[in-house]
Protein backbone atom coordinates (compact mmCIF):
# COMPACT_ATOMS: atom_id res chain seq x y z
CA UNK A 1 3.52 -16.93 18.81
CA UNK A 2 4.82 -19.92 16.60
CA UNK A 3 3.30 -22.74 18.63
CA UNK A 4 1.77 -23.95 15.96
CA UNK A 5 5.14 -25.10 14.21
CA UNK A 6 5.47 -27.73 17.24
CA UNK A 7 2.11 -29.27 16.18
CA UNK A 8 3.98 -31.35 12.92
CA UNK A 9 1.09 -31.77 10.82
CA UNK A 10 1.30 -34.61 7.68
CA UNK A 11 -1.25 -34.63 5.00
CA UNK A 12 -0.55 -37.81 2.57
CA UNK A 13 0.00 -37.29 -1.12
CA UNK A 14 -3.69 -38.85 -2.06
CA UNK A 15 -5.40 -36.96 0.16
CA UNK A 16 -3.79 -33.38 -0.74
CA UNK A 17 -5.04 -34.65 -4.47
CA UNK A 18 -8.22 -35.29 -3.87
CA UNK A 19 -9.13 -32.40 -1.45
CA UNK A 20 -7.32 -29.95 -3.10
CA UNK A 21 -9.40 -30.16 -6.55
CA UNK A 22 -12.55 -28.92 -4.59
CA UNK A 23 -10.33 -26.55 -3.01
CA UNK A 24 -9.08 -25.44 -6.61
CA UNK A 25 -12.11 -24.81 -8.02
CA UNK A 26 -13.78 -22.66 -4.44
CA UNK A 27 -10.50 -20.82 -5.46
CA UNK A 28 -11.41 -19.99 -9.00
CA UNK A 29 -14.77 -19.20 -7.65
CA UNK A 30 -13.85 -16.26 -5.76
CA UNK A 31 -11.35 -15.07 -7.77
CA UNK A 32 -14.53 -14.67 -10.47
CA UNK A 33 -16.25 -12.95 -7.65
CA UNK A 34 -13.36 -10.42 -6.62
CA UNK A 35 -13.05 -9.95 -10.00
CA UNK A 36 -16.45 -8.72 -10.40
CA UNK A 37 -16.90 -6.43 -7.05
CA UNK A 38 -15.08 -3.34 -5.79
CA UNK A 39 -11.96 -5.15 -3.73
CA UNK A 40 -8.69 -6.17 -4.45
CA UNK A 41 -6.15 -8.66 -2.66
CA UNK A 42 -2.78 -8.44 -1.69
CA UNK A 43 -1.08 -11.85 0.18
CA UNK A 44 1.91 -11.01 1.79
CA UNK A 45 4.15 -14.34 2.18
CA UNK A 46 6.82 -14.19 5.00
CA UNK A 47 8.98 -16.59 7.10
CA UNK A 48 11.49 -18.87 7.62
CA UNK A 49 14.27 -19.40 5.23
CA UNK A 50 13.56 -23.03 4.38
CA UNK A 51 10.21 -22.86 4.61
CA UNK A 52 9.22 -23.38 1.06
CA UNK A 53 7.59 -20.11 0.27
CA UNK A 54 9.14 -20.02 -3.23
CA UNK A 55 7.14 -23.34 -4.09
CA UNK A 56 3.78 -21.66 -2.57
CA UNK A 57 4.15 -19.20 -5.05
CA UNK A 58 3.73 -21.65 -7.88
CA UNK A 59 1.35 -23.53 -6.76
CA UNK A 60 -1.23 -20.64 -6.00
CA UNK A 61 -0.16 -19.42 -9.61
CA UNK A 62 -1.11 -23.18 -10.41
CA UNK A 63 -5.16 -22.69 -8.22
CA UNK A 64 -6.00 -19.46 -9.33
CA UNK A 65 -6.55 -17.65 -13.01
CA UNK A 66 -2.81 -16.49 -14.11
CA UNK A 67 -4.72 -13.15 -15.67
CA UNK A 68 -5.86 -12.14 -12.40
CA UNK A 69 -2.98 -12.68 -10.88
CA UNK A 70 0.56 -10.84 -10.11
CA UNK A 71 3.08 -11.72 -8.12
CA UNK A 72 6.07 -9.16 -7.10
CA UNK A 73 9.53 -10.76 -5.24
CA UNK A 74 10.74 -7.61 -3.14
CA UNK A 75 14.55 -8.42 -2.50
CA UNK A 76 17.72 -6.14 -3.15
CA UNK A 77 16.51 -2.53 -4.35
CA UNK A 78 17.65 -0.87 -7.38
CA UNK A 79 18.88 2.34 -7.91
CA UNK A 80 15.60 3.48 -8.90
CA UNK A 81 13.86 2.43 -5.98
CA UNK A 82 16.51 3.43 -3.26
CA UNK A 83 16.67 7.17 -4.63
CA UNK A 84 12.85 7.57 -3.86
CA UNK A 85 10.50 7.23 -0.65
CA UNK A 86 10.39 3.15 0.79
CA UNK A 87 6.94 2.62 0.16
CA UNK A 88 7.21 3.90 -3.76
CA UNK A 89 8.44 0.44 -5.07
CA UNK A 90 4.99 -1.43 -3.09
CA UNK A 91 2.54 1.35 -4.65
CA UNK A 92 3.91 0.99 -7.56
CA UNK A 93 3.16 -2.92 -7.70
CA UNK A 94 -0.30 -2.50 -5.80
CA UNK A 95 -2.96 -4.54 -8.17
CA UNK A 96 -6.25 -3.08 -9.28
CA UNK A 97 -9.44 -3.37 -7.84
CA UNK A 98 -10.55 -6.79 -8.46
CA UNK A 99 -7.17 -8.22 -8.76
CA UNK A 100 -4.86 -10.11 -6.68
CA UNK A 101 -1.26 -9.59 -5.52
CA UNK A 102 1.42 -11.86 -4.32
CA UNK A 103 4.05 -10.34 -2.46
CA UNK A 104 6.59 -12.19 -1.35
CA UNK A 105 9.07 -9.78 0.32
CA UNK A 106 7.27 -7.12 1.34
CA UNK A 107 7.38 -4.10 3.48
CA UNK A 108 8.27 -6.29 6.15
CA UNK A 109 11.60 -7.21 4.59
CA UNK A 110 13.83 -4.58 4.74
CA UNK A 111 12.89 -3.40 8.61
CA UNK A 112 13.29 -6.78 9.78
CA UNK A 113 16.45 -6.91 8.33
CA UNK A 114 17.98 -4.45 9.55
CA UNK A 115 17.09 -4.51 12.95
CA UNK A 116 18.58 -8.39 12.80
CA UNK A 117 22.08 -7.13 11.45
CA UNK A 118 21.15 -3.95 14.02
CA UNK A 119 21.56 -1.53 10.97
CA UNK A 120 18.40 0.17 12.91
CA UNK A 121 18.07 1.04 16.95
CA UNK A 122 14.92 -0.87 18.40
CA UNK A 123 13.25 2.44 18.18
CA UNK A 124 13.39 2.97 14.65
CA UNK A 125 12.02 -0.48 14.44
CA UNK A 126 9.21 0.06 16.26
CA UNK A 127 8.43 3.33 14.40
CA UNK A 128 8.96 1.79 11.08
CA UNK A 129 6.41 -0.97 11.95
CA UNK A 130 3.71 1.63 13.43
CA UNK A 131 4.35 3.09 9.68
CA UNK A 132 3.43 0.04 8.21
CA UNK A 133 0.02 -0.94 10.18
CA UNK A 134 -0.76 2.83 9.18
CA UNK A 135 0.33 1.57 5.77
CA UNK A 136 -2.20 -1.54 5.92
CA UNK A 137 -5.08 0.13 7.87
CA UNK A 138 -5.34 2.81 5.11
CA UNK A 139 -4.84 -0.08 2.07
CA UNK A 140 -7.90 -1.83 4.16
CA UNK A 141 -10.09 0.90 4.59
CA UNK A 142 -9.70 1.16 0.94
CA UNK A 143 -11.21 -1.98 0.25
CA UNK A 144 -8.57 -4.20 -0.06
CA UNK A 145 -8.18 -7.94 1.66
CA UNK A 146 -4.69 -8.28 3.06
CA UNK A 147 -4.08 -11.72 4.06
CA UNK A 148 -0.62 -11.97 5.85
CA UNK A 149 1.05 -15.47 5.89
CA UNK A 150 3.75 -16.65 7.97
CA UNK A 151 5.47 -20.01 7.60
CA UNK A 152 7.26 -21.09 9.66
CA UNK A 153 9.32 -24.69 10.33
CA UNK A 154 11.48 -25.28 14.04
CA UNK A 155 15.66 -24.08 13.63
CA UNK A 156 15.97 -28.18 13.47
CA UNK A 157 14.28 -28.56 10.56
CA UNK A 158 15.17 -25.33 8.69
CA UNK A 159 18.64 -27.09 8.94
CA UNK A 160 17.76 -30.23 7.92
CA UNK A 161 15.87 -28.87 5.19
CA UNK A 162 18.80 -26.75 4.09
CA UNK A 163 21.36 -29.96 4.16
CA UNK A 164 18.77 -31.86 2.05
CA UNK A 165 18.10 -29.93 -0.75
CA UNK A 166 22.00 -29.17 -1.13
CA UNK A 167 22.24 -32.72 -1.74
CA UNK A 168 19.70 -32.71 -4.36
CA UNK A 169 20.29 -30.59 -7.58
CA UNK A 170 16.69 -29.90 -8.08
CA UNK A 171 15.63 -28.51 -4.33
CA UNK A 172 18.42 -26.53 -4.80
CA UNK A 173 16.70 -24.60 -7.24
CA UNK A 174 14.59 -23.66 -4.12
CA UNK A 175 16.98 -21.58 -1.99
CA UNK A 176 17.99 -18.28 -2.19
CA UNK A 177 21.00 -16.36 -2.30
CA UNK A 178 20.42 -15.51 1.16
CA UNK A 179 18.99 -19.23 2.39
CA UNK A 180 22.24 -19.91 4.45
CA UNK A 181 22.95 -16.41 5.22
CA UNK A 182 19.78 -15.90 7.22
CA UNK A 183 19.31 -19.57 8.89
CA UNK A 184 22.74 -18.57 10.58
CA UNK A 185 20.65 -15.90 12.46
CA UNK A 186 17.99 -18.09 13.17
CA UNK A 187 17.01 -17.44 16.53
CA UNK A 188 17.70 -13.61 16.43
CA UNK A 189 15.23 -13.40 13.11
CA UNK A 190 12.96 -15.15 15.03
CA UNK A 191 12.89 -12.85 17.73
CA UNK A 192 12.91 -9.67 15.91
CA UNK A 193 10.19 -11.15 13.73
CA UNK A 194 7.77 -11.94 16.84
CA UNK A 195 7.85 -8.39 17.24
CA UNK A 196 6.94 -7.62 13.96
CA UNK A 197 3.87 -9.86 13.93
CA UNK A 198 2.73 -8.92 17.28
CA UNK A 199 2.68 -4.74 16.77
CA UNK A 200 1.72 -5.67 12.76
CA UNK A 201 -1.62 -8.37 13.86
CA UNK A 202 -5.32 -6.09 13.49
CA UNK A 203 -8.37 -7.28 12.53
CA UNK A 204 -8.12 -5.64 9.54
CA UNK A 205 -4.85 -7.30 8.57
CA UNK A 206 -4.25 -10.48 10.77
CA UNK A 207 -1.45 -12.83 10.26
CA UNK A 208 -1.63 -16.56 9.71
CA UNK A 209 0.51 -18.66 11.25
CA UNK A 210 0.87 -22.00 9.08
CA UNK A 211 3.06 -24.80 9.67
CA UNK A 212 5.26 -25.56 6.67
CA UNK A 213 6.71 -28.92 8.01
CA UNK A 214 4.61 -30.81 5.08
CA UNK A 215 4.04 -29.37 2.08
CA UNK A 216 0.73 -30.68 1.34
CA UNK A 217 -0.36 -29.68 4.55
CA UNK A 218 1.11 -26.52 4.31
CA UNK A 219 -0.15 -25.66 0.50
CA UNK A 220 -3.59 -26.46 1.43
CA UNK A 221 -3.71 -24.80 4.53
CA UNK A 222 -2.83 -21.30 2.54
CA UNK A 223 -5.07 -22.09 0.45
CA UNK A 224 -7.72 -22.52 3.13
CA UNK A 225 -6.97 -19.34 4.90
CA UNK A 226 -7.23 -17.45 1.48
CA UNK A 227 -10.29 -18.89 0.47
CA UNK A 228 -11.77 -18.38 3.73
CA UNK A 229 -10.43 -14.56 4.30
CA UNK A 230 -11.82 -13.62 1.02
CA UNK A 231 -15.69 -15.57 1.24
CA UNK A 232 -15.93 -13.55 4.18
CA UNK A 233 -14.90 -9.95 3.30
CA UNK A 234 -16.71 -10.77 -0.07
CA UNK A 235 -20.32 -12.06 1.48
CA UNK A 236 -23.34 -9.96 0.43
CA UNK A 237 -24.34 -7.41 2.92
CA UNK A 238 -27.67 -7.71 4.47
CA UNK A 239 -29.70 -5.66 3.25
CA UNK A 240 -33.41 -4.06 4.86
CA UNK A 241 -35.89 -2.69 1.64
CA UNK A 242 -37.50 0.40 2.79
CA UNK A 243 -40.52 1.47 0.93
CA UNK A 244 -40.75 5.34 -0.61
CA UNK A 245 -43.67 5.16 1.40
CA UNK A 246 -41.99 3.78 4.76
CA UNK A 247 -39.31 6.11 4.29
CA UNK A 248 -41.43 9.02 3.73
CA UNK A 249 -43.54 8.31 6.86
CA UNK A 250 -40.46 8.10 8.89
CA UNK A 251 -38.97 11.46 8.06
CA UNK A 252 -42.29 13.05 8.66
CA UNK A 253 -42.66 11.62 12.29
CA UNK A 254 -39.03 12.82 12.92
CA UNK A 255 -39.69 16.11 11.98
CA UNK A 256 -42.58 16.14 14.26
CA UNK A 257 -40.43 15.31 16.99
CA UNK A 258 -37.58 18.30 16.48
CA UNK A 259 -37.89 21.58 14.58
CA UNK A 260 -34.99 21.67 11.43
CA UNK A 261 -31.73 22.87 12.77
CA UNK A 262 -30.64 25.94 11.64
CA UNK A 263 -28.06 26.10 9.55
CA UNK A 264 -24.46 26.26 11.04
CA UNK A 265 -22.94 29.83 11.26
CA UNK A 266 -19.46 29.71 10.71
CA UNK A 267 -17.27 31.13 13.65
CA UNK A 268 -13.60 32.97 13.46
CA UNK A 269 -11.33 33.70 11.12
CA UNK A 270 -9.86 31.61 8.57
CA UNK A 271 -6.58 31.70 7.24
CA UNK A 272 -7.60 32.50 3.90
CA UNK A 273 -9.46 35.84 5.81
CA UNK A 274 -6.31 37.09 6.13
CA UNK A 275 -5.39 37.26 2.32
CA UNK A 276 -4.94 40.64 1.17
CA UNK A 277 -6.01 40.28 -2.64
CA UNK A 278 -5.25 43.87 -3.12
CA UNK A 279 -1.09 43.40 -3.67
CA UNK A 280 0.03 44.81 -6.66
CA UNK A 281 3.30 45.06 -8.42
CA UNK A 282 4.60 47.00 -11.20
CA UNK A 283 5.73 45.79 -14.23
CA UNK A 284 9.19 47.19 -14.01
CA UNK A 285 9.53 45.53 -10.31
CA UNK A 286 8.33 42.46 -11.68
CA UNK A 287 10.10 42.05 -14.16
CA UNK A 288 13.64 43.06 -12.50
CA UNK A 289 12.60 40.52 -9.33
CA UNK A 290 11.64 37.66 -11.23
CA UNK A 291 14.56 37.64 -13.31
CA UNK A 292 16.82 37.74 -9.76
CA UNK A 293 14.32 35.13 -8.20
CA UNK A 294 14.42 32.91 -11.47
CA UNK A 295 17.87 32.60 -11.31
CA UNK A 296 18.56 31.79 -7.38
CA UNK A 297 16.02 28.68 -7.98
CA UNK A 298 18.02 27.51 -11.41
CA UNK A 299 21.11 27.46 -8.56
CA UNK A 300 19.11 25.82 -6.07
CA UNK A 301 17.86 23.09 -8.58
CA UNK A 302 21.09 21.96 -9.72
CA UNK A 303 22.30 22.02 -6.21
CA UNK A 304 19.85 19.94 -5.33
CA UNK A 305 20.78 17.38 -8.26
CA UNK A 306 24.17 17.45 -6.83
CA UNK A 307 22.98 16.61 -3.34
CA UNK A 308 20.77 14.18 -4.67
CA UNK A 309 17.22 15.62 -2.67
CA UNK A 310 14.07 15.61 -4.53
CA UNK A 311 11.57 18.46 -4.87
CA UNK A 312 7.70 18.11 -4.79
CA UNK A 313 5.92 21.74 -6.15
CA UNK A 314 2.42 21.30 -5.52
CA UNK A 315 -0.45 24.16 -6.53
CA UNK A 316 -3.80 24.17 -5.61
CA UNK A 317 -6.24 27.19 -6.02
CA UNK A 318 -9.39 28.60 -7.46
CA UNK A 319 -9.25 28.33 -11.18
CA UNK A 320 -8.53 31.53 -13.32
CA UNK A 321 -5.75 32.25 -9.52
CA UNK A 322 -2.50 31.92 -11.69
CA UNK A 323 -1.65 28.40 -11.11
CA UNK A 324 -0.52 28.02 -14.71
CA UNK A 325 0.85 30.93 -15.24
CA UNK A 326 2.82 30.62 -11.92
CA UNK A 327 4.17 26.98 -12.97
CA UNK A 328 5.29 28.25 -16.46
CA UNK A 329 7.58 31.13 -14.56
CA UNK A 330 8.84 27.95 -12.55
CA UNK A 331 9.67 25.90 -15.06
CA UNK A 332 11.23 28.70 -17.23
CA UNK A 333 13.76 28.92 -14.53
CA UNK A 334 14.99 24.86 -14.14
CA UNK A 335 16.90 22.98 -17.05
CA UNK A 336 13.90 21.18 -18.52
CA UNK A 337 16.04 17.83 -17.83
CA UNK A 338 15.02 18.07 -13.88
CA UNK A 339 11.86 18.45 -13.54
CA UNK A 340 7.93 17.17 -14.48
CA UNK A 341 4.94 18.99 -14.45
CA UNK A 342 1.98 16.54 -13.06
CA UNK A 343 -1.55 17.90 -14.79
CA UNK A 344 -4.20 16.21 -12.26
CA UNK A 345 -7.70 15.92 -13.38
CA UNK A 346 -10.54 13.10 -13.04
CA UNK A 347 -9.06 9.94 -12.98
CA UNK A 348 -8.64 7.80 -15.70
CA UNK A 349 -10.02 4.08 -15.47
CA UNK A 350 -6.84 2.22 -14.03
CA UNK A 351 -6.29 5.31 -11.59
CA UNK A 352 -10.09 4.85 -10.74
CA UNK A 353 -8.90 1.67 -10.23
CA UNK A 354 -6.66 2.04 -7.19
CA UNK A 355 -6.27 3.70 -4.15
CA UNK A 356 -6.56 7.56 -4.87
CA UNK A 357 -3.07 8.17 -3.73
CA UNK A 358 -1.49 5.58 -6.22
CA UNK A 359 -1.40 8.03 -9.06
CA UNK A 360 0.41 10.65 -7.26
CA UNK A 361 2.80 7.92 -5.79
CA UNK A 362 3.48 7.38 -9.78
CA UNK A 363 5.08 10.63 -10.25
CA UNK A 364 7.38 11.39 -6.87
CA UNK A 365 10.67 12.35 -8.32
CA UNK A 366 13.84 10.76 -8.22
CA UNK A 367 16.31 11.46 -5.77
CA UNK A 368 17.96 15.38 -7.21
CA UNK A 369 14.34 15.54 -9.47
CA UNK A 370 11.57 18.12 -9.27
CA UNK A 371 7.87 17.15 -9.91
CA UNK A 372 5.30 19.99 -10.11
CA UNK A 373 1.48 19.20 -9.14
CA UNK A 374 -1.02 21.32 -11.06
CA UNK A 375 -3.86 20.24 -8.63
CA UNK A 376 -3.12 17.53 -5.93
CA UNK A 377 -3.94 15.09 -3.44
CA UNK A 378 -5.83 17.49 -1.98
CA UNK A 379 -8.72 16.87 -4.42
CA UNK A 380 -9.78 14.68 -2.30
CA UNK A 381 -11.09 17.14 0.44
CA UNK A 382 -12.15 19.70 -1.85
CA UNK A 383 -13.74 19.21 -4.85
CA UNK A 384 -14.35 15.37 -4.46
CA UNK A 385 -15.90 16.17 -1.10
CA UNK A 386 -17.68 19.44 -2.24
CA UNK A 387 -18.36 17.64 -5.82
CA UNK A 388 -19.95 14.48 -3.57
CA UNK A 389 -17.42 12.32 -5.52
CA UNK A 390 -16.12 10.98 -2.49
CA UNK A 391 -18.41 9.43 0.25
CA UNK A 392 -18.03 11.03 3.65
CA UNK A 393 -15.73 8.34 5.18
CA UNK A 394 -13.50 8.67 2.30
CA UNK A 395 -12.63 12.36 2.91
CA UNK A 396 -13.01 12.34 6.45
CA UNK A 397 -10.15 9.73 7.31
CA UNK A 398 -7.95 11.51 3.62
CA UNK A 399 -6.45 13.64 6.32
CA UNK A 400 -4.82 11.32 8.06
CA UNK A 401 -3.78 9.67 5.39
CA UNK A 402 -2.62 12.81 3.29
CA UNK A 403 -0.30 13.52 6.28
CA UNK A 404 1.17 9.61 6.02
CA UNK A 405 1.40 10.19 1.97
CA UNK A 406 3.10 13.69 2.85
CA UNK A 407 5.74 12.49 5.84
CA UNK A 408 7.32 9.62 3.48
């Protein structure tokens, strides 16, 4: 996997200066162009301890545009972050279409972690990983370029490297709290992180192996890899021009060929056949079980504080159904301090901006909170599909990823 860190690359000081201009401005170039089309970018920076990722960040914040650029460290959690689902805290930081994002700690971090210290079994570790290229594969389909980085130096070096800059005050400044920590665990890291790479490396979202031995070599090389995994995802389609004409002539010879289909019958019940919309219930009755109901779910919602579990509500329905009405007798019944009602309607321009689920990711509740949907994710396979607001491949693969969104 990491034969490439045997190789030892050099690239001399003048020529990293003069090749990396050109490669500065190709840089700039494409950033203009993502800017302008309907992708975003994420590069994920992993690896050694040692290997100089800190000083990668700062010198891709030197090559590209600083206003189309944001970079997110993912180390220790905070409270707010550990009392809601893992991926919350890398929605949350997920740029905007036409953006780019630097993420260095990632969702890699914490699983690889833990299965070093073996805080996790290997089959949680496996599972978590299948979560993320789930994760990555819906992010891609999406539209966004993930470019996954790896550097990586030899345990000999990493050592070296470590005794070096604790000699010098100003590589100090490179290491980490955990530098040390981690190189200790060298070889088990390494192994748990081959693994990682192997179960994590798609077409969609390949990894990059890049030797960090030199940093000229190694700066340019990212560089490289970025420019070249964003030309490519970003090159025009071809394109064939069809005539009105051409077309026309075409669909007439086709349906020469085969008499129109008629229209699919639908077959079997449905769940919503089974409804019985004539339930009634008197006023009295109503208004003797709601008060009983009302308070059981004022018990159950400070309970849940106490136990610290969050509650997601979420209504969908034909308008004029009750949904609002049916929220309000909700909400009269919880201490307005735990809980959020979510009103869902068309997105606004930075929510158009994302991946549809980012805006609901936004608004899951702390750990002992309630949030309350008024309309959902579900808008995607209902009115967005009926409403042709969503192109068929959008819709058609939101189930799978609905049922991802809904199991974290």
């Amino acid at each position: 996997m990491f034969e490439v860190a045997e190789i030892g690359i050099k690239m001399s000081k003048e020529e990293f200066a003069t090749r990396s201009r050109e490669l500065h401005i190709n840089l700039l170039k494409i950033q203009q162009q993502l800017r302008q089309s309907r992708h975003s970018a994420i590069i994920i920076g992993s690896g050694v301890e040692g290997a100089g990722k800190g000083e990668v960040v700062n010198r891709l914040n030197e090559w590209f545009d600083s206003r189309g650029l944001e970079t997110n460290a993912f180390w220790d959690e905070t409270d707010e972050q550990s009392m809601r689902p893992r991926f919350w805290r890398f929605w949350r930081t997920l740029p905007a279409r036409g953006r780019i994002g630097l993420l260095f700690g990632s969702w890699y971090t914490k699983p690889i972690v833990d299965r070093a210290y073996d805080k996790i079994d290997d089959a949680e570790y496996k599972r978590q990983l299948l979560e993320i290229a789930e994760f990555e594969q819906m992010l891609a389909d999406d539209g966004v370029v993930l470019i996954k980085l790896w550097f990586h130096l030899k345990k000999s070096k990493v050592e070296k490297q470590l005794k070096k800059d604790a000699k010098d005050p100003k590589r100090a400044l490179r290491q980490t709290p955990w530098s040390k920590r981690y190189s200790r665990q060298f070889d088990r890291f390494l192994e748990v992180s081959e693994v990682a790479i192997s179960m994590t490396d798609v077409g969609t979202a390949p990894w990059h192996v890049v030797e960090a031995g030199n940093t000229h070599y190694r700066d340019f090389t990212t560089g490289n890899i970025i420019l070249d995994m964003l030309q490519d995802r970003l090159k025009p389609a071809s394109t064939t021009v069809v005539t009105k004409k051409a077309a026309a002539a075409k669909k007439a010879a086709e349906a020469l060929k085969s008499p129109p289909a008629a229209a699919p019958r639908r077959s079997g019940l449905t769940v919503l056949d089974h409804v019985d919309l004539e339930k009634t219930l008197d006023a009295g009755a109503y208004q003797s079980r709601l008060i009983k109901w009302q308070n059981k779910l004022n018990a159950l919602a400070w309970q849940a504080r106490k136990q610290q579990r969050s509650l997601v509500v979420m209504f969908e329905g034909w308008d004029a159904a009750g949904k609002g009405s049916t929220i309000r007798r909700i909400t009269q019944a919880i201490d307005a301090r735990l809980y959020k009602v979510i009103s869902i309607a068309a997105p606004t321009d930075e929510e158009a901006a994302h991946h549809y689920l980012w805006r609901f990711w936004r608004h899951i509740p702390l750990a002992g909170y309630v949030s309350i949907y008024d309309r959902s994710w579900y808008g995607r396979v209902l009115v967005e599909r009926v409403e042709k607001f969503a192109r068929e491949d959008e819709w058609q693969r939101a189930y799978a990823e609905i049922n991802h969104f809904e199991r974290q």
